[in-house]
C-alpha atoms as a PDB file:
ATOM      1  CA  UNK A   1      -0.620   6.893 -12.704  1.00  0.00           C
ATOM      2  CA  UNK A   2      -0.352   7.938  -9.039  1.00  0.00           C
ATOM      3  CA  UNK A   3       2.149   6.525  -6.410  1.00  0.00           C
ATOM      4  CA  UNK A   4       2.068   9.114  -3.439  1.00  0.00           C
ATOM      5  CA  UNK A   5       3.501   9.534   0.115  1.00  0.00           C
ATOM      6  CA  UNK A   6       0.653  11.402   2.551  1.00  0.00           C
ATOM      7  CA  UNK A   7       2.226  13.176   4.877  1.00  0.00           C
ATOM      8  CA  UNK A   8       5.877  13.554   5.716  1.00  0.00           C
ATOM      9  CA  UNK A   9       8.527  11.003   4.058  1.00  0.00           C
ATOM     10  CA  UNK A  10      11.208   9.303   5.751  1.00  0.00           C
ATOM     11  CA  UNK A  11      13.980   6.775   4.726  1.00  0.00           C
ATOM     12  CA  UNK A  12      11.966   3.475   4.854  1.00  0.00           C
ATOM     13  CA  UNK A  13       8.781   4.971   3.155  1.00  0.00           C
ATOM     14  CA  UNK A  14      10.904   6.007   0.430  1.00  0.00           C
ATOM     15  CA  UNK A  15      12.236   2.298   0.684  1.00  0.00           C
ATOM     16  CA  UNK A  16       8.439   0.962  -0.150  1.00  0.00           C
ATOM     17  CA  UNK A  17       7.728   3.763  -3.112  1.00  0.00           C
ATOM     18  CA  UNK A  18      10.876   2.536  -5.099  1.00  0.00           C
ATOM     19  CA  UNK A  19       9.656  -1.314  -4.593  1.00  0.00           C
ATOM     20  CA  UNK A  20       6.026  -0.250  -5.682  1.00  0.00           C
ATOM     21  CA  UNK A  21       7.101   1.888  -8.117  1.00  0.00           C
ATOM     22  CA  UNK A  22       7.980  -1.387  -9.687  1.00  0.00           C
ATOM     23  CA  UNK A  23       4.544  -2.345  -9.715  1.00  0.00           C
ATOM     24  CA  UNK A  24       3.519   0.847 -10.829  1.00  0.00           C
ATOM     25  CA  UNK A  25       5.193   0.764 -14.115  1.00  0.00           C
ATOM     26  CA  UNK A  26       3.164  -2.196 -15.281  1.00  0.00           C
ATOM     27  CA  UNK A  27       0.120  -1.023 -14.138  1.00  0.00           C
ATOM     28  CA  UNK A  28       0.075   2.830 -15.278  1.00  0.00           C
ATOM     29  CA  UNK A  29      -3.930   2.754 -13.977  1.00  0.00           C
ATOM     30  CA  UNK A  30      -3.213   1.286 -10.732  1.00  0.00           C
ATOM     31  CA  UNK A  31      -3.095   4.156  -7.470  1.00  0.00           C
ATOM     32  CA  UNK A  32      -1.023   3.540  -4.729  1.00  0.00           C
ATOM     33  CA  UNK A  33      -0.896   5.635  -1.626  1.00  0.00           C
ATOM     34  CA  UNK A  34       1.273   4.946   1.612  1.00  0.00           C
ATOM     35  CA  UNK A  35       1.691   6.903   5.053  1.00  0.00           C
ATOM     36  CA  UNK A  36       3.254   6.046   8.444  1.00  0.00           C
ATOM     37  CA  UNK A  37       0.772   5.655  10.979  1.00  0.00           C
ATOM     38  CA  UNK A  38       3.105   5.623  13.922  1.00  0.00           C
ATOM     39  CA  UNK A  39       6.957   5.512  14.355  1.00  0.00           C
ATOM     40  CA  UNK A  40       5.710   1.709  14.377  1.00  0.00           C
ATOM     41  CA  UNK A  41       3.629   1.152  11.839  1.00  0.00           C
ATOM     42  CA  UNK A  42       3.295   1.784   7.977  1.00  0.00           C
ATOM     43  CA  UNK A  43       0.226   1.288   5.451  1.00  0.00           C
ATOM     44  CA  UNK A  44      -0.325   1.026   1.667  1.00  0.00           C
ATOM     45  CA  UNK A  45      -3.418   1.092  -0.026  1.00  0.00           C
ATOM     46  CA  UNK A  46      -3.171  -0.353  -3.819  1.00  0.00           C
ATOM     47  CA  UNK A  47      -6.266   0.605  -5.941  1.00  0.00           C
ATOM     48  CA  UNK A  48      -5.872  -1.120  -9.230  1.00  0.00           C
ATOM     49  CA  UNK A  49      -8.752  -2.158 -11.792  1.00  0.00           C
ATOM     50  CA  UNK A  50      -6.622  -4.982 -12.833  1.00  0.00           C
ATOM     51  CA  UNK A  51      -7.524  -6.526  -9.496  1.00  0.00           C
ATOM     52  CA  UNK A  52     -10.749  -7.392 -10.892  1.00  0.00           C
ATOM     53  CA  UNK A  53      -9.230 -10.258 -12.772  1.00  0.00           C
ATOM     54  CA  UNK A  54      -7.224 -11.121  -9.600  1.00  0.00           C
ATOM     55  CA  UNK A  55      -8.020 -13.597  -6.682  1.00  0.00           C
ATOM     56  CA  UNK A  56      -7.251 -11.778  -3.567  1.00  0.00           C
ATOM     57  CA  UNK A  57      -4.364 -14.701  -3.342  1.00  0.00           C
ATOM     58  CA  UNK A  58      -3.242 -13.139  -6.885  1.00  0.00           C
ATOM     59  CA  UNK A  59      -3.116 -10.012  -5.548  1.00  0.00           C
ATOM     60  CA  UNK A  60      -1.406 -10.625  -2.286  1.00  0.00           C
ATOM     61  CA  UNK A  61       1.128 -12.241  -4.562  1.00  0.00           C
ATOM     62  CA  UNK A  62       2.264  -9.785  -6.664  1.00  0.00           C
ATOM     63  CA  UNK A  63       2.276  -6.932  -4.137  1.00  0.00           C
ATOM     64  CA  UNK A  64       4.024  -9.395  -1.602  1.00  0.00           C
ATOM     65  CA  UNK A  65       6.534 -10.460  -3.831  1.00  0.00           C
ATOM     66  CA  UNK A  66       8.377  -7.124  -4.485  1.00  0.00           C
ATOM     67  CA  UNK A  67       7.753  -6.217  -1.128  1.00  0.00           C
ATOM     68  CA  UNK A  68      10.001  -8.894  -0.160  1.00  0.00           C
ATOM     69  CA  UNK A  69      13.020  -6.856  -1.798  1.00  0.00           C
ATOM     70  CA  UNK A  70      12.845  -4.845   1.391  1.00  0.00           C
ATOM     71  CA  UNK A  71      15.380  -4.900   4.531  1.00  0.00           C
ATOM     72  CA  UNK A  72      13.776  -7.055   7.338  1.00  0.00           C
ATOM     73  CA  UNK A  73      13.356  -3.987   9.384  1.00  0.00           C
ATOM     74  CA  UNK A  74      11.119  -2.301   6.602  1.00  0.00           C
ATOM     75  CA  UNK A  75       9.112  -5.043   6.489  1.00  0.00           C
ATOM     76  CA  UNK A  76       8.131  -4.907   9.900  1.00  0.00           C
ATOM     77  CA  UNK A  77       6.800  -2.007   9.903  1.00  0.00           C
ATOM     78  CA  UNK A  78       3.985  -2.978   7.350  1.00  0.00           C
ATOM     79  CA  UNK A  79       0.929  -3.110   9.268  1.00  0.00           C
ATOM     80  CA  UNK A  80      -1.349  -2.510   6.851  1.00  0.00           C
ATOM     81  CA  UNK A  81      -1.660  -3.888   2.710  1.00  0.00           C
ATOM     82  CA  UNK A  82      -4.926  -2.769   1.444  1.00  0.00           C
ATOM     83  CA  UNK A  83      -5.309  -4.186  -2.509  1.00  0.00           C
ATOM     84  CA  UNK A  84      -8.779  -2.933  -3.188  1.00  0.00           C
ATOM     85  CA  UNK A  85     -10.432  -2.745  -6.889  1.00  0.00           C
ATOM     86  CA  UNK A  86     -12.090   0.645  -7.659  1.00  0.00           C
ATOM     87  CA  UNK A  87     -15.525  -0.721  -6.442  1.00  0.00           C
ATOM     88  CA  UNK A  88     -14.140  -2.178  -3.694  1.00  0.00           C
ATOM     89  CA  UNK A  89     -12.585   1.012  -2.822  1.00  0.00           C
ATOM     90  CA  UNK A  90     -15.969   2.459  -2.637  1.00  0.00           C
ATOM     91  CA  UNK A  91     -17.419  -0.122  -0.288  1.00  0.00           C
ATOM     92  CA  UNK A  92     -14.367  -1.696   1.987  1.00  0.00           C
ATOM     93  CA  UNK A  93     -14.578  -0.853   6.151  1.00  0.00           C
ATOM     94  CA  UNK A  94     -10.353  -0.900   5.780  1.00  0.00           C
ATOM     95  CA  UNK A  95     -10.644   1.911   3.339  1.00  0.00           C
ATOM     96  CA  UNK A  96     -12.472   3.734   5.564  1.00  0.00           C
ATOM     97  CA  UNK A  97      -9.837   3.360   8.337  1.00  0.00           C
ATOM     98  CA  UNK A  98      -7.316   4.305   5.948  1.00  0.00           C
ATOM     99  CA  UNK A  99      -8.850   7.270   4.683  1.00  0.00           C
ATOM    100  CA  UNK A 100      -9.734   8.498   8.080  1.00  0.00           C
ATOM    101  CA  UNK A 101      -7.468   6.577  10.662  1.00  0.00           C
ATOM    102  CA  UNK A 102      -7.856   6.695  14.480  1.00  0.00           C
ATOM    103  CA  UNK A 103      -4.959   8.528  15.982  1.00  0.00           C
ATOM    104  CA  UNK A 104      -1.915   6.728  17.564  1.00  0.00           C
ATOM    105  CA  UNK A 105      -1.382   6.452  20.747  1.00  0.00           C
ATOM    106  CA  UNK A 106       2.379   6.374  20.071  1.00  0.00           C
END
């Protein structure tokens, strides 16, 4: 079980943990990580093993449809949904850039 904000926390990251906390609870193995890139601009990263029995539709699904719980002007700020199996973690150019991301300019 891991749900974890990098880096400093403000009101509408702690706005996306609660939501994915929901998704969290039914998937105890799944490891979800978010950060704000830029006053602008937030990403999440969901690592789950049950995504191997998940279309990437499937996936988008489920993630999308408690993120749609949040105000309009959280949503906007998502810029960034990664939903990556453990393998895929290993091997995806996105993870890479999430991992290691290039500096805003803002």
């Amino acid at each position: 079980m891991s749900l974890k904000i990098r880096g400093e926390s403000d009101s509408d990251l702690d706005a996306v943990m609660k939501v994915l906390a929901k998704y969290e609870s039914q998937h105890p193995r799944a490891e979800i990580e978010l950060f704000r890139q830029s006053s602008f601009s937030i990403r999440i990263r969901v690592v789950d093993p049950d995504f191997a029995n998940f279309s990437r539709t499937d996936r988008h699904d489920a993630i999308c449809k408690l993120l749609e719980e949040l105000p309009e002007e959280v949503l906007s700020n998502l810029s960034t949904i990664l939903l990556l199996t453990p393998e895929e973690k290993k091997k995806s150019f996105a993870n890479v850039e999430f991992d290691d991301p290039i500096p805003s300019a803002m």
